[in-house]
Protein backbone atom coordinates (compact mmCIF):
# COMPACT_ATOMS: atom_id res chain seq x y z
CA UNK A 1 1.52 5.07 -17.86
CA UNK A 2 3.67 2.31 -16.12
CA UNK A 3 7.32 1.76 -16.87
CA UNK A 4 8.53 -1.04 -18.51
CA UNK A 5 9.50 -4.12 -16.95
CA UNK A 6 13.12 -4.55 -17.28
CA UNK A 7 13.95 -7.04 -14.86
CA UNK A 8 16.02 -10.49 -15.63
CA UNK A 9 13.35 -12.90 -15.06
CA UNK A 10 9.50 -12.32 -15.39
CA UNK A 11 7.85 -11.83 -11.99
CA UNK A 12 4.02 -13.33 -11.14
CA UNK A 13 1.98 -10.91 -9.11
CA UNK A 14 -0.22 -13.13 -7.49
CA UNK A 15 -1.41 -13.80 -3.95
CA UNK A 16 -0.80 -17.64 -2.28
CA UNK A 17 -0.22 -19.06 0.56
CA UNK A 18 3.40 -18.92 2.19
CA UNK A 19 4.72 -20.56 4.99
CA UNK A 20 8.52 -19.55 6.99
CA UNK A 21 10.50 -20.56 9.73
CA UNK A 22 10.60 -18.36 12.54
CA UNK A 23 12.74 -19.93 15.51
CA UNK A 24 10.85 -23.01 16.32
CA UNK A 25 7.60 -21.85 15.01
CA UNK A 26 6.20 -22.12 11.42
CA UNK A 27 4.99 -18.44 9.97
CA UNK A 28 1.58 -18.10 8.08
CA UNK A 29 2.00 -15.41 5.31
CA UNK A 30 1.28 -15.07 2.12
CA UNK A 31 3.68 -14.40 -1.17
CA UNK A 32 2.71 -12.02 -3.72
CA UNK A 33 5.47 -11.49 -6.31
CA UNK A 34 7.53 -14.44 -7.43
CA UNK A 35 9.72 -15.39 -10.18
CA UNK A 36 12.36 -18.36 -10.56
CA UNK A 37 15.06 -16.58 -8.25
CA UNK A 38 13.25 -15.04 -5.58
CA UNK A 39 9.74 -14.25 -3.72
CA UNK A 40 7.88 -11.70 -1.84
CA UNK A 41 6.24 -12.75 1.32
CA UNK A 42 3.88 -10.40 2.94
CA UNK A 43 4.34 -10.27 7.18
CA UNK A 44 4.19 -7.87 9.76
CA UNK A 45 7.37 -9.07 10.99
CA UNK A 46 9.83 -9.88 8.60
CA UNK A 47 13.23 -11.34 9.14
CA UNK A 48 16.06 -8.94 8.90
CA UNK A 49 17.91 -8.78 5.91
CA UNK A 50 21.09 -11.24 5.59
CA UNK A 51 18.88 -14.37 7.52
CA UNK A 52 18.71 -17.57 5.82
CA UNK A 53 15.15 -18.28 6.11
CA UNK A 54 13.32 -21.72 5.64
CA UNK A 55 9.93 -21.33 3.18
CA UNK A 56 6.85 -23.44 2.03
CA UNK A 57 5.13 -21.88 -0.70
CA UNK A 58 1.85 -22.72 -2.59
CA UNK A 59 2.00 -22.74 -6.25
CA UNK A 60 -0.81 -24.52 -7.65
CA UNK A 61 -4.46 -25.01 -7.23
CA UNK A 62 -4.08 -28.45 -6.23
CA UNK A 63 -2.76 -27.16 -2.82
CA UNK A 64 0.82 -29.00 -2.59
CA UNK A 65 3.40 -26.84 -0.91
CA UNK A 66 6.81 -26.33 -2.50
CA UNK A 67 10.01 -25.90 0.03
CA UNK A 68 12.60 -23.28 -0.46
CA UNK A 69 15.28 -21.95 1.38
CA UNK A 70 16.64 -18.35 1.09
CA UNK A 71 18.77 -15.31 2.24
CA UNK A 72 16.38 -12.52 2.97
CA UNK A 73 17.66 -9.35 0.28
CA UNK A 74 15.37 -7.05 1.37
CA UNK A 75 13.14 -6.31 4.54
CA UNK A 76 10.18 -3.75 5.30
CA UNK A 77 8.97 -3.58 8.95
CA UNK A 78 4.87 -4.51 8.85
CA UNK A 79 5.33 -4.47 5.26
CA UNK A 80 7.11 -8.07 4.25
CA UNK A 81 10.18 -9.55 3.24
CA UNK A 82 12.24 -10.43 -0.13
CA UNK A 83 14.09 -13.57 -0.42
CA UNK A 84 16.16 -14.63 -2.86
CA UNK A 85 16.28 -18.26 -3.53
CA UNK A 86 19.23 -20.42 -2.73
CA UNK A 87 17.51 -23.71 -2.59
CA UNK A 88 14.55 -24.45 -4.71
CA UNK A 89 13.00 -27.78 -5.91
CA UNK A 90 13.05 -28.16 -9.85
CA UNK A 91 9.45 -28.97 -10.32
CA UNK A 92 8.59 -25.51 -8.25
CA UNK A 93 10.54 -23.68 -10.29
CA UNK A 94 9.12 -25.20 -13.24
CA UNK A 95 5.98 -24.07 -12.06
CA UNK A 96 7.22 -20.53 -11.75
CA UNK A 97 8.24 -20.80 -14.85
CA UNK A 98 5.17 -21.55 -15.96
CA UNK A 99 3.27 -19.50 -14.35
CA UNK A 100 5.37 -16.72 -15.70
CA UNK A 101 4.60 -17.53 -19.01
CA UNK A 102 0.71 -17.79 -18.74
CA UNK A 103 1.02 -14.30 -16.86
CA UNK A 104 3.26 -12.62 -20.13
């Protein structure tokens, strides 16, 4: 049986598109946990942990990307990358939200 969820804010496993800044070159990815404070993108070659790291990030089925900017918490070589929001634009995050909710 699986544990409870006890975490602050309700988390979307999903998989969408996500988009980072690597250098001078934009990362394809993809992002499959979320909530309204942070995100998981999957990549074989994360940033290290500490890095501020530039984001686009697909929310919706109508295909607009969301910008974000983050510090990267946690980071698994070939594995992917956590990053905890530090800028985030309301209307994303109110489509977190939301998405939390239908996912509850």
């Amino acid at each position: 049986m699986k544990p409870p969820d006890t975490r602050k804010y309700p988390r979307v496993e999903l998989i969408n598109d996500a988009y980072f800044e690597l250098g001078r070159q934009e990362v394809a990815a993809q992002w499959t946990d979320i909530c309204s404070i942070g995100v998981f993108v999957q990549t074989h070659n994360p940033l290290p942990a500490g890095e501020q790291v530039k984001l686009r990030l697909r929310l919706t089925p109508d295909g607009k990307l969301y910008r974000a900017v983050g510090v990267v918490r946690h980071s698994l070589k070939w594995v992917g990358m956590g990053v905890e929001f530090t800028h985030l634009h309301p209307t994303a995050k109110s489509s977190i939200e939301h998405l939390a909710a239908l996912r509850i």
